[in-house]
PDB file of N, CA and C in Angstrom:
ATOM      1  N   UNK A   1    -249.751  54.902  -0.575  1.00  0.00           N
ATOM      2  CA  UNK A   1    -248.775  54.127   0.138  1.00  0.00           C
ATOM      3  C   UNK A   1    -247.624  55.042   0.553  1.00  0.00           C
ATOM      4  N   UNK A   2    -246.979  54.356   1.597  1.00  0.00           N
ATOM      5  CA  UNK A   2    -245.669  55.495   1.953  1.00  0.00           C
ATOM      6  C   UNK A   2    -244.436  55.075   1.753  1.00  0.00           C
ATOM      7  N   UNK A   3    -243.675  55.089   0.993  1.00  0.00           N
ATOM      8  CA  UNK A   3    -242.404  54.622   0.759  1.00  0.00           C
ATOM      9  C   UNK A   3    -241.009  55.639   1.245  1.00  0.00           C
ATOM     10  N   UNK A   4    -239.973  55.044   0.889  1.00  0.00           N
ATOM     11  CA  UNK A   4    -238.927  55.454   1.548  1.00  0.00           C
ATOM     12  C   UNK A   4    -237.885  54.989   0.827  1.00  0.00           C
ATOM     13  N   UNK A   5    -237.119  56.023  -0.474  1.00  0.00           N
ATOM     14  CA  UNK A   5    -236.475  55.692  -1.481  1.00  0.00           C
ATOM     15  C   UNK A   5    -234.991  55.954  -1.000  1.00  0.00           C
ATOM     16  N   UNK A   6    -234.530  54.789  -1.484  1.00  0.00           N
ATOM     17  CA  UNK A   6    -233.279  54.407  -0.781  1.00  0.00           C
ATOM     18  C   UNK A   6    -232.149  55.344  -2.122  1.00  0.00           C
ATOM     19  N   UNK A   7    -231.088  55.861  -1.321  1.00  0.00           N
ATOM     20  CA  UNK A   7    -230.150  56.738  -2.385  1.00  0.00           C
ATOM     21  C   UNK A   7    -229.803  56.214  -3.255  1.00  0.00           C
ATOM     22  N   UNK A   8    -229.879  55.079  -3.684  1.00  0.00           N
ATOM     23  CA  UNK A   8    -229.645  54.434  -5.003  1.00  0.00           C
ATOM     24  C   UNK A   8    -230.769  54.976  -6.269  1.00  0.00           C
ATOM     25  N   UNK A   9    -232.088  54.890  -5.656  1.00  0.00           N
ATOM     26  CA  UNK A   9    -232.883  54.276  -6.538  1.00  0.00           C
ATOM     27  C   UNK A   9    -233.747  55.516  -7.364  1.00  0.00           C
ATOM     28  N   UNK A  10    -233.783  55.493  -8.419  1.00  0.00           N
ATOM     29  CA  UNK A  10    -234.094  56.288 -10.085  1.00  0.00           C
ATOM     30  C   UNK A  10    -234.968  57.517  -9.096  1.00  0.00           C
ATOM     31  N   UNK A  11    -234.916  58.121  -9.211  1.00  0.00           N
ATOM     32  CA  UNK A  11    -235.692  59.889  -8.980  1.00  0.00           C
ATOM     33  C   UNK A  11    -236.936  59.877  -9.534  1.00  0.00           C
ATOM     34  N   UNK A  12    -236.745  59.650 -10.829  1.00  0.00           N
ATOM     35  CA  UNK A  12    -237.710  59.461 -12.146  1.00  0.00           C
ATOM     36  C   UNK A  12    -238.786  58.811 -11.651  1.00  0.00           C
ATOM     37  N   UNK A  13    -238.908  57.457 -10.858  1.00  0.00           N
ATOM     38  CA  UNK A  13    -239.884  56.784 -10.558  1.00  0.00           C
ATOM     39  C   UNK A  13    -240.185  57.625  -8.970  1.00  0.00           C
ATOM     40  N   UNK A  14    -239.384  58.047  -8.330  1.00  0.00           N
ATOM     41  CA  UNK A  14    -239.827  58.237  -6.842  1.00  0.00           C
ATOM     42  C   UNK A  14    -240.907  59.670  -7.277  1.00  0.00           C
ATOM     43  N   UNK A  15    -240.408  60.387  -8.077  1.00  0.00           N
ATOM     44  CA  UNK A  15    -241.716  61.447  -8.340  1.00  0.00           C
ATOM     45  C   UNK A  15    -242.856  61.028  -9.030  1.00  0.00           C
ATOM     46  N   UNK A  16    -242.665  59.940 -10.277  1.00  0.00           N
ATOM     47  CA  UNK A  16    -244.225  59.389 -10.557  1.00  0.00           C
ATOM     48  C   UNK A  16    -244.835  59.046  -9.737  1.00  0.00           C
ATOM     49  N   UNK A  17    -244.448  58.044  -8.666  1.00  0.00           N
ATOM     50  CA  UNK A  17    -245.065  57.743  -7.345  1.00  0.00           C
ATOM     51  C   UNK A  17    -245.670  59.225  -6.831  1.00  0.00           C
ATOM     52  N   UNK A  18    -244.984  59.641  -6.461  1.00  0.00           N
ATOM     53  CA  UNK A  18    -245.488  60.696  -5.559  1.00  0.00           C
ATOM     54  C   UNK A  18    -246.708  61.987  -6.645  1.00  0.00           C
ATOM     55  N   UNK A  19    -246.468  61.771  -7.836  1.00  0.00           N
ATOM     56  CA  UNK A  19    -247.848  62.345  -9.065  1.00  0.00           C
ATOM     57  C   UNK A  19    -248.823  61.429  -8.336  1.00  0.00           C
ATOM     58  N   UNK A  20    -248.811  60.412  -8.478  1.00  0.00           N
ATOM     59  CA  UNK A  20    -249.993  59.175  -7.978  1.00  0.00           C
ATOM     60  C   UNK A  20    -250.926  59.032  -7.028  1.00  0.00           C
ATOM     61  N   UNK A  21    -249.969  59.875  -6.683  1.00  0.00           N
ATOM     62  CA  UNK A  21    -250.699  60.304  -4.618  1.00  0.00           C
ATOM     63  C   UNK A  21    -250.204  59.896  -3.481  1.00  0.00           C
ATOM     64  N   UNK A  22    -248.880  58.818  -3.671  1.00  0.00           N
ATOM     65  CA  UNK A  22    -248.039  58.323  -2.792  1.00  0.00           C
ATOM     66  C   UNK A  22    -247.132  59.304  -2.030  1.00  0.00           C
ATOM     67  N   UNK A  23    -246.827  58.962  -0.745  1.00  0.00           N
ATOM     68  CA  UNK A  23    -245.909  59.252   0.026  1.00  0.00           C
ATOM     69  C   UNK A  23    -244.449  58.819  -0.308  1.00  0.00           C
ATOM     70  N   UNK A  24    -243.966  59.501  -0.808  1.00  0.00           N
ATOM     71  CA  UNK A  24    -241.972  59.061  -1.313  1.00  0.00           C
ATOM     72  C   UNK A  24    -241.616  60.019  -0.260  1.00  0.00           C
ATOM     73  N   UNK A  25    -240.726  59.258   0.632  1.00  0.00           N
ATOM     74  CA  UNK A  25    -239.638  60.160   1.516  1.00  0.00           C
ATOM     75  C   UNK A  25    -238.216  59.763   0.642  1.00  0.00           C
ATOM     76  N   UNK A  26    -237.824  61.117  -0.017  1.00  0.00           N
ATOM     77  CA  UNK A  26    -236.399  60.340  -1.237  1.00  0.00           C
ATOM     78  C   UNK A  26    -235.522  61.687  -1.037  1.00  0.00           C
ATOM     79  N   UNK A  27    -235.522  62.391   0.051  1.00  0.00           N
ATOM     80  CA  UNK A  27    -234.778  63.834   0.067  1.00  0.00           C
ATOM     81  C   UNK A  27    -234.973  63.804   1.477  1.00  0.00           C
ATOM     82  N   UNK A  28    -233.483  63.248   1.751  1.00  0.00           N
ATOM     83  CA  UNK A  28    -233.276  62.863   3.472  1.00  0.00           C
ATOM     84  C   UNK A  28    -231.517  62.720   3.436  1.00  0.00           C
ATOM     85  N   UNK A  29    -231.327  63.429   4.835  1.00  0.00           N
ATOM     86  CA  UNK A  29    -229.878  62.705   4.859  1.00  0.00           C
ATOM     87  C   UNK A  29    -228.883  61.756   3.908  1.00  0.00           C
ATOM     88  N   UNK A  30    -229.295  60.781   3.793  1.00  0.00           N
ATOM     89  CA  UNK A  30    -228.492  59.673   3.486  1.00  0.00           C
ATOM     90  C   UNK A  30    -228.744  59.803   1.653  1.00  0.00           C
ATOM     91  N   UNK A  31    -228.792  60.983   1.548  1.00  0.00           N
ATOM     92  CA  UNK A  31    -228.949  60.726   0.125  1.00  0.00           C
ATOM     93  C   UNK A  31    -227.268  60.206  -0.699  1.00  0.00           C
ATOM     94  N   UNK A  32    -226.481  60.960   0.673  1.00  0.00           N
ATOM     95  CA  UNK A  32    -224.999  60.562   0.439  1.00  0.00           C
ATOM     96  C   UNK A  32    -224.977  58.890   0.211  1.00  0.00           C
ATOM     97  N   UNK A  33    -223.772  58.213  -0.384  1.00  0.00           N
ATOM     98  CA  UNK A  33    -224.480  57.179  -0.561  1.00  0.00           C
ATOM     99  C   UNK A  33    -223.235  56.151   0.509  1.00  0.00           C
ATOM    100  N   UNK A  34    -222.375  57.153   1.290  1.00  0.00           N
ATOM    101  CA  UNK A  34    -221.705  56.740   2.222  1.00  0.00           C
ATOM    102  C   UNK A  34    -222.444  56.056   3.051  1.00  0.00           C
ATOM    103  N   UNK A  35    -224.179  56.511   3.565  1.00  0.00           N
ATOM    104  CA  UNK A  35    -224.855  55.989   4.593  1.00  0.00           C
ATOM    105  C   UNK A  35    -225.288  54.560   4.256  1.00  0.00           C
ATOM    106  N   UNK A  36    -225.602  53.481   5.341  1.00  0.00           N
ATOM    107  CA  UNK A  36    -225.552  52.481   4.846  1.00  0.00           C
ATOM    108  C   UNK A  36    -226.902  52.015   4.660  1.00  0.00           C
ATOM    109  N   UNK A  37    -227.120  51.097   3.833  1.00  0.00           N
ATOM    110  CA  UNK A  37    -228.224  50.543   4.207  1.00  0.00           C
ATOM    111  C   UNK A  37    -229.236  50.139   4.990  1.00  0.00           C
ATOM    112  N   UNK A  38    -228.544  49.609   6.069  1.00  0.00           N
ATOM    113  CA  UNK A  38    -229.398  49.190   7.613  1.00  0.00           C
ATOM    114  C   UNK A  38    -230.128  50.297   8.173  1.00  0.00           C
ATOM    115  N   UNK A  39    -229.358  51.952   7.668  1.00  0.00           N
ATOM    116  CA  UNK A  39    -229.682  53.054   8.583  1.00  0.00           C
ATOM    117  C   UNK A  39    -230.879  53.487   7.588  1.00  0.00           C
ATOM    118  N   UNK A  40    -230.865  53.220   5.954  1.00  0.00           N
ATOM    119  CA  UNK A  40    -232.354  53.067   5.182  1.00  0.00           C
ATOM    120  C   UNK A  40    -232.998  52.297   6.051  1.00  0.00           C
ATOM    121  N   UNK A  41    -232.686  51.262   6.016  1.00  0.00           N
ATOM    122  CA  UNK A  41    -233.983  50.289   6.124  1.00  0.00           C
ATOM    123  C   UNK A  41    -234.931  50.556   8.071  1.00  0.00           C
ATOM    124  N   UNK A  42    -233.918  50.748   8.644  1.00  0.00           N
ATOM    125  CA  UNK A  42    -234.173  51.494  10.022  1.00  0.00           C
ATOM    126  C   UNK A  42    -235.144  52.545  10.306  1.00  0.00           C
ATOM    127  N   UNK A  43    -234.922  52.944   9.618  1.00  0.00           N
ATOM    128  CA  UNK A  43    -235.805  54.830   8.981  1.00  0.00           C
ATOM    129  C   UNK A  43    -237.166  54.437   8.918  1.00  0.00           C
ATOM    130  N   UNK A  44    -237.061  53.265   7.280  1.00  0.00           N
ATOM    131  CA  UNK A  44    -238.490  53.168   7.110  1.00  0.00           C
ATOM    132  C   UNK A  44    -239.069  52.212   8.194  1.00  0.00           C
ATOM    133  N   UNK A  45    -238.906  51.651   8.732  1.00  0.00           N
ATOM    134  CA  UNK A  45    -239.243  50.391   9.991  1.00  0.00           C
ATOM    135  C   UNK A  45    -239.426  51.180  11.032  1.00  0.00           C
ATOM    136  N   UNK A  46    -239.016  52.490  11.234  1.00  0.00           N
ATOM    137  CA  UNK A  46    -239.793  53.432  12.345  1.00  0.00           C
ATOM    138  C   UNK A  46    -240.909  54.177  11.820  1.00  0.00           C
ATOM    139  N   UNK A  47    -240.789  54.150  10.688  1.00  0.00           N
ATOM    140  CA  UNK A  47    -241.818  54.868  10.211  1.00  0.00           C
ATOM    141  C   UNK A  47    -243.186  54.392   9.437  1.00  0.00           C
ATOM    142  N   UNK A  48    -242.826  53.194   9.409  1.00  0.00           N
ATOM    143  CA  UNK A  48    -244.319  52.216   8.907  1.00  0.00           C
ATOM    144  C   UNK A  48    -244.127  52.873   6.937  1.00  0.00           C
ATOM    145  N   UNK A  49    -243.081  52.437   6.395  1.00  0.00           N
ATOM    146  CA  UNK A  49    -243.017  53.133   4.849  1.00  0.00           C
ATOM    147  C   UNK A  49    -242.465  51.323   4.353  1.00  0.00           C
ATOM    148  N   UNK A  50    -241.996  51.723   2.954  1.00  0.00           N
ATOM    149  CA  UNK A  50    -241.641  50.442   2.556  1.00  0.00           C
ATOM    150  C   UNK A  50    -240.366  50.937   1.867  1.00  0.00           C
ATOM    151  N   UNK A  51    -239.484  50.722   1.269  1.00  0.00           N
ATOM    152  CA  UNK A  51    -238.415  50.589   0.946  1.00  0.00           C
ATOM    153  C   UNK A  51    -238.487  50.475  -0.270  1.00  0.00           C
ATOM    154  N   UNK A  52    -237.661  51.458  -1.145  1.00  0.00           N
ATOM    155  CA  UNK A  52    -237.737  51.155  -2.861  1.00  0.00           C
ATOM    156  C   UNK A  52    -235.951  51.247  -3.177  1.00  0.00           C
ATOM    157  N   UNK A  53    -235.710  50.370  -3.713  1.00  0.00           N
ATOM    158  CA  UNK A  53    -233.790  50.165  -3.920  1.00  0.00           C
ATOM    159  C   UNK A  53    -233.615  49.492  -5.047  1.00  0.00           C
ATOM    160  N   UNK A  54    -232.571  49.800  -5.610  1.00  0.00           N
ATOM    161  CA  UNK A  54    -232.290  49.469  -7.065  1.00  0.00           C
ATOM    162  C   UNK A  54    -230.980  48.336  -6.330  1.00  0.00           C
ATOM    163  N   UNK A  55    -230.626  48.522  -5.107  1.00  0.00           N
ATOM    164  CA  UNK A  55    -229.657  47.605  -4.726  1.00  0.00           C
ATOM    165  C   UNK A  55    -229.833  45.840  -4.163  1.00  0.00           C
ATOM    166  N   UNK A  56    -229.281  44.938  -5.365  1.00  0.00           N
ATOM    167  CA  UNK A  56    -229.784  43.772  -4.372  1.00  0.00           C
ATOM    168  C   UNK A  56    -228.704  43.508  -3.137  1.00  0.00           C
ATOM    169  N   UNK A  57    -227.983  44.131  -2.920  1.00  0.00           N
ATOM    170  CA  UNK A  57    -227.368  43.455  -1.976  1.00  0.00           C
ATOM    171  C   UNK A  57    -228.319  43.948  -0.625  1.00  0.00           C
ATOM    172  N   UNK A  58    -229.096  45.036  -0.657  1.00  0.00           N
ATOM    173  CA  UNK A  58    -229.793  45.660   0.318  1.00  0.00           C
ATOM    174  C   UNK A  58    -230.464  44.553   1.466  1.00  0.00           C
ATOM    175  N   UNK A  59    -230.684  43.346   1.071  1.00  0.00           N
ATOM    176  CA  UNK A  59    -231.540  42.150   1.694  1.00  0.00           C
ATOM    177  C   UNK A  59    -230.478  41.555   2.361  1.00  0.00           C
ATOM    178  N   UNK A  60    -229.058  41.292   2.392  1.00  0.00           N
ATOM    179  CA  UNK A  60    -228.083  40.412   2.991  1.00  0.00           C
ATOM    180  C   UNK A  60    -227.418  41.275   4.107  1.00  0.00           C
ATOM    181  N   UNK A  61    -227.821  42.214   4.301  1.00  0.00           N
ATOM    182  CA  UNK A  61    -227.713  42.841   5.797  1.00  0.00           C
ATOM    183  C   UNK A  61    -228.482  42.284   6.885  1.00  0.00           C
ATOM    184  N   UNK A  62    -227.708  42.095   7.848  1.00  0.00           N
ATOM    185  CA  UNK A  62    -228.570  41.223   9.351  1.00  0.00           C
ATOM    186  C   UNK A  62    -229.604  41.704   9.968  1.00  0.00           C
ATOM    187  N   UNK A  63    -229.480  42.921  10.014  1.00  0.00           N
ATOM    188  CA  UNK A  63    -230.699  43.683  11.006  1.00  0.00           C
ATOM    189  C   UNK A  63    -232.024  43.679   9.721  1.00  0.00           C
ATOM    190  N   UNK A  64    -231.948  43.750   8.396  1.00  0.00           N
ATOM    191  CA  UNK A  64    -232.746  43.802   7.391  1.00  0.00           C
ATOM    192  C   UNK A  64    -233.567  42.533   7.400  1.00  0.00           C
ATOM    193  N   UNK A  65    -232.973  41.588   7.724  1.00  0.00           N
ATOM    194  CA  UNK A  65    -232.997  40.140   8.063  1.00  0.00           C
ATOM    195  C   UNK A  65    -233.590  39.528   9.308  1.00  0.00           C
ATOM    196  N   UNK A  66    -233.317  40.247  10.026  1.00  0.00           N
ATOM    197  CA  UNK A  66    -234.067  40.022  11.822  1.00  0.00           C
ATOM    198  C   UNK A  66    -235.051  40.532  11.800  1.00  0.00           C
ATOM    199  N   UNK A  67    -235.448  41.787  10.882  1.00  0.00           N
ATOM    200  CA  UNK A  67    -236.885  42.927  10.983  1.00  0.00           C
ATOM    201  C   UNK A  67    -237.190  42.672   9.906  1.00  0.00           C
ATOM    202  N   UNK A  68    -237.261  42.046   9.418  1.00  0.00           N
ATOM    203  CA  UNK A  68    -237.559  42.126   7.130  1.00  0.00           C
ATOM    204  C   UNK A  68    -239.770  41.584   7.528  1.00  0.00           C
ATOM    205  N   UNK A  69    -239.698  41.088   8.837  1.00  0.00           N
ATOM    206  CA  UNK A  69    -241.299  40.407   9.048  1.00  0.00           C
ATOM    207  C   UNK A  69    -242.204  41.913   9.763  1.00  0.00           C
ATOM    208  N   UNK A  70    -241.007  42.598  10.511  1.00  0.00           N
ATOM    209  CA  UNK A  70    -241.657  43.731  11.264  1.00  0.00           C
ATOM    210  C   UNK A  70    -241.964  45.033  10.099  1.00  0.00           C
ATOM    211  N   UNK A  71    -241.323  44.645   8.735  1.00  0.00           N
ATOM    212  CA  UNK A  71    -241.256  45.923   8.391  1.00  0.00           C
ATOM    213  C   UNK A  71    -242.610  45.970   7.154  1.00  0.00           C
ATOM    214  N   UNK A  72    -242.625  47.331   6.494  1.00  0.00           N
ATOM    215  CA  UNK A  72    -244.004  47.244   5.541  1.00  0.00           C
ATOM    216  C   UNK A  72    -243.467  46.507   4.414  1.00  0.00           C
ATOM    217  N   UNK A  73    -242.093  46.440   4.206  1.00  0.00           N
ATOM    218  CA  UNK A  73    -241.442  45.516   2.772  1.00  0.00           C
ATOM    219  C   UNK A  73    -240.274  46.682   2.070  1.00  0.00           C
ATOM    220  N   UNK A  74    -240.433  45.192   1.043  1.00  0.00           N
ATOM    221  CA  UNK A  74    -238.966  46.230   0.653  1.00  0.00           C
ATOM    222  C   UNK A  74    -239.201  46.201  -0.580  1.00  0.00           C
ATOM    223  N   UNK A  75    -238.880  46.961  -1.706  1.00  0.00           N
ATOM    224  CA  UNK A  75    -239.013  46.712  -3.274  1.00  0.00           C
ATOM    225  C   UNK A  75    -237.940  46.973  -4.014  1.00  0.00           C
ATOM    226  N   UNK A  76    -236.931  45.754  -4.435  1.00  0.00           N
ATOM    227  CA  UNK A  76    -235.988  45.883  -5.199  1.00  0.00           C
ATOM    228  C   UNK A  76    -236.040  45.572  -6.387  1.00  0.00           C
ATOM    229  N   UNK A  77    -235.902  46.959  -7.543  1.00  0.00           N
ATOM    230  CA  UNK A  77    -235.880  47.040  -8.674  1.00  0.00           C
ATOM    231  C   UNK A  77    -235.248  46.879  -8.923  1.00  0.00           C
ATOM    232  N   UNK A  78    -234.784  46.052 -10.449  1.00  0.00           N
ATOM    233  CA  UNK A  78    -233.161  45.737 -10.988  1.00  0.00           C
ATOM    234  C   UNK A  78    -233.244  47.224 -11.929  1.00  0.00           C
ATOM    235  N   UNK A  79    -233.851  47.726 -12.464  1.00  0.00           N
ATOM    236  CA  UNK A  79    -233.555  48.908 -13.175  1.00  0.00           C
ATOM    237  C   UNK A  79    -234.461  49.615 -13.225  1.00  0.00           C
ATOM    238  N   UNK A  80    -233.944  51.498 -12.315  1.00  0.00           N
ATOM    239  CA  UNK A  80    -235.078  52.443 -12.512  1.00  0.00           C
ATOM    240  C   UNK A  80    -235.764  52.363 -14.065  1.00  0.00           C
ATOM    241  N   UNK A  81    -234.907  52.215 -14.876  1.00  0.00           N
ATOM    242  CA  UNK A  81    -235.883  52.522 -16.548  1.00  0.00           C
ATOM    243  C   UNK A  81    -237.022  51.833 -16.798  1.00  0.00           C
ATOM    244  N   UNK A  82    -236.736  50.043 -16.347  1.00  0.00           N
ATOM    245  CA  UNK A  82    -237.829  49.593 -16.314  1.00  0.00           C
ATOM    246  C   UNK A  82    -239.124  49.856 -15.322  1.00  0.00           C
ATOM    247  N   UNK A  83    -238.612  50.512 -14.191  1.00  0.00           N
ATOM    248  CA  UNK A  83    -239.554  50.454 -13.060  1.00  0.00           C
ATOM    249  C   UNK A  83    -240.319  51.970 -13.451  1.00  0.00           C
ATOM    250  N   UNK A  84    -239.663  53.137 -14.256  1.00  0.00           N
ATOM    251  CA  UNK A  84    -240.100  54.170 -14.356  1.00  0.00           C
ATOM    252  C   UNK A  84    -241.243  53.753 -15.549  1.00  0.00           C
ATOM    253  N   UNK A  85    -240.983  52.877 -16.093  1.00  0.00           N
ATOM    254  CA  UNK A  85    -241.660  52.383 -17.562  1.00  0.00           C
ATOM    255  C   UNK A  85    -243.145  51.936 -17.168  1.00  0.00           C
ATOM    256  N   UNK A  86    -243.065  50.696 -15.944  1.00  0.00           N
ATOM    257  CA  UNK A  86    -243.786  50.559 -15.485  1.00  0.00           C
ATOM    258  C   UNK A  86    -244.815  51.302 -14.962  1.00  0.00           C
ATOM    259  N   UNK A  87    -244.387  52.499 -14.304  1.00  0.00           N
ATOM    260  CA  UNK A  87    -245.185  53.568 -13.282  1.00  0.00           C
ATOM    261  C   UNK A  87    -245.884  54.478 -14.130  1.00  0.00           C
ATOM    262  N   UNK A  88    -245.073  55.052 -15.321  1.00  0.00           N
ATOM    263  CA  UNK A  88    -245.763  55.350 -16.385  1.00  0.00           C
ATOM    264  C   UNK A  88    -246.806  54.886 -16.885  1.00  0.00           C
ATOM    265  N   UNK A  89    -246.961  53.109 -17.165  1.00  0.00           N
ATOM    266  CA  UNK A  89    -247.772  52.384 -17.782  1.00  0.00           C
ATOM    267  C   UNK A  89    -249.281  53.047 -17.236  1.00  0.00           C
ATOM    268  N   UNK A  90    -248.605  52.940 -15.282  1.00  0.00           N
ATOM    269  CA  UNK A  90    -250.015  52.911 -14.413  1.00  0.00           C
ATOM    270  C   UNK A  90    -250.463  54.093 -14.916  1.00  0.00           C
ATOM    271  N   UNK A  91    -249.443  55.507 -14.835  1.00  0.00           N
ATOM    272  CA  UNK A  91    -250.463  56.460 -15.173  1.00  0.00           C
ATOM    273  C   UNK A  91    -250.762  57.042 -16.269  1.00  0.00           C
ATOM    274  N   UNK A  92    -250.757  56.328 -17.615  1.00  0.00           N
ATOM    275  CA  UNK A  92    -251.221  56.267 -18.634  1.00  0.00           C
ATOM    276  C   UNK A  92    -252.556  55.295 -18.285  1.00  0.00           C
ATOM    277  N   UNK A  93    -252.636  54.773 -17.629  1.00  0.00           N
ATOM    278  CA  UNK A  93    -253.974  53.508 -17.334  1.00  0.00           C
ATOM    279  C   UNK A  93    -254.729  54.353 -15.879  1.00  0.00           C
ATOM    280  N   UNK A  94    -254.441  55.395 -15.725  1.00  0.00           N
ATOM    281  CA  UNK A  94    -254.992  55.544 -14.459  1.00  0.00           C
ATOM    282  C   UNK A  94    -255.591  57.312 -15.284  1.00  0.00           C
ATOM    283  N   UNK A  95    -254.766  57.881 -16.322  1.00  0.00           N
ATOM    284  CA  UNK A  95    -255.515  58.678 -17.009  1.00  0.00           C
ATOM    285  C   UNK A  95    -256.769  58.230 -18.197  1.00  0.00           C
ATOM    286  N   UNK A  96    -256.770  56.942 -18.298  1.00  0.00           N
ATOM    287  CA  UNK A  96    -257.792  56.415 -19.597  1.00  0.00           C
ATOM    288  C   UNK A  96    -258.851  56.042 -18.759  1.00  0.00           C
ATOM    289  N   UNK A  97    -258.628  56.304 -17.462  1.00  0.00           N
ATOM    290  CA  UNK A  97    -259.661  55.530 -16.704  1.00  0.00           C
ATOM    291  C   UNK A  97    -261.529  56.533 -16.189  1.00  0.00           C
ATOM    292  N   UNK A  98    -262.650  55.660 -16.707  1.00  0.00           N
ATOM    293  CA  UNK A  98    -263.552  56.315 -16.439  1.00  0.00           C
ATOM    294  C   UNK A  98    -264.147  56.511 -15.384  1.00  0.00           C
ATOM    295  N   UNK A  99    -263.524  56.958 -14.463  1.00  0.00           N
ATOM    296  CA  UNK A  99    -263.638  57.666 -12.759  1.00  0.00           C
ATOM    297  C   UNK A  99    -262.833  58.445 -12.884  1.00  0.00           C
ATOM    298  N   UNK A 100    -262.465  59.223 -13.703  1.00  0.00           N
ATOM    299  CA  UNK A 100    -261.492  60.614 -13.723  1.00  0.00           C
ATOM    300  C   UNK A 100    -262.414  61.769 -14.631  1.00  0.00           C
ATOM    301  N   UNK A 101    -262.824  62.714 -13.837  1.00  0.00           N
ATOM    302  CA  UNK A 101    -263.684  63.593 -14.505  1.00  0.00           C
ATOM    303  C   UNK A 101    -262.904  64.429 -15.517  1.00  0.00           C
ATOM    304  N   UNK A 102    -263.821  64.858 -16.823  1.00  0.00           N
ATOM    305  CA  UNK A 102    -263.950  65.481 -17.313  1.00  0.00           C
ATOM    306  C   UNK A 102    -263.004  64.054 -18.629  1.00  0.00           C
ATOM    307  N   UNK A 103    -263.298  62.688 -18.213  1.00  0.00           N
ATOM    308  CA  UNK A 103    -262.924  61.767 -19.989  1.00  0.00           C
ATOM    309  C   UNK A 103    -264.145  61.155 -20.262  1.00  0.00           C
TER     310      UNK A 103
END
């Protein structure tokens, strides 16, 4: 999958993703966190990615709101720890798994 990690959101999880085989775009401009949201969510909506943000206010922006049907989605985590916990889980379950040579 191709995502597009918004400057908020945990590091920790945007590189497990990207161990996984995913596309994380998370080392871009706007890592400043002056840039706003709309100009995240803009980015990934040209680019066919999905959106990963630890921010809920990220959804009550208008243009997020007018395109939220055009875009691949958005994924707001309330906390990288849990979401890194999670991603972990997968690849602890994706290393036990018997389609991985040499288990």
């Amino acid at each position: 999958m191709r995502f597009v990690a918004d400057h908020g959101f945990f590091q920790g999880v945007a590189r497990q993703l990207v161990c996984l085989g995913h596309d994380v775009d998370w080392r871009f401009p706007w890592c400043d966190p002056g840039v706003g949201d709309p100009a995240v969510f803009l980015y990934a909506l040209k680019r066919s990615r999905i959106v990963l943000t630890e921010d809920r206010g990220f959804l009550a922006h208008d243009v997020v709101n007018e395109h939220l049907n055009e875009s691949m989605g958005i994924v707001v985590g309330a906390d990288g720890q849990v979401l890194a916990s999670l991603v972990g889980q997968s690849v602890c379950w994706k290393l036990r798994s018997p389609t991985v040579p040499g288990i």
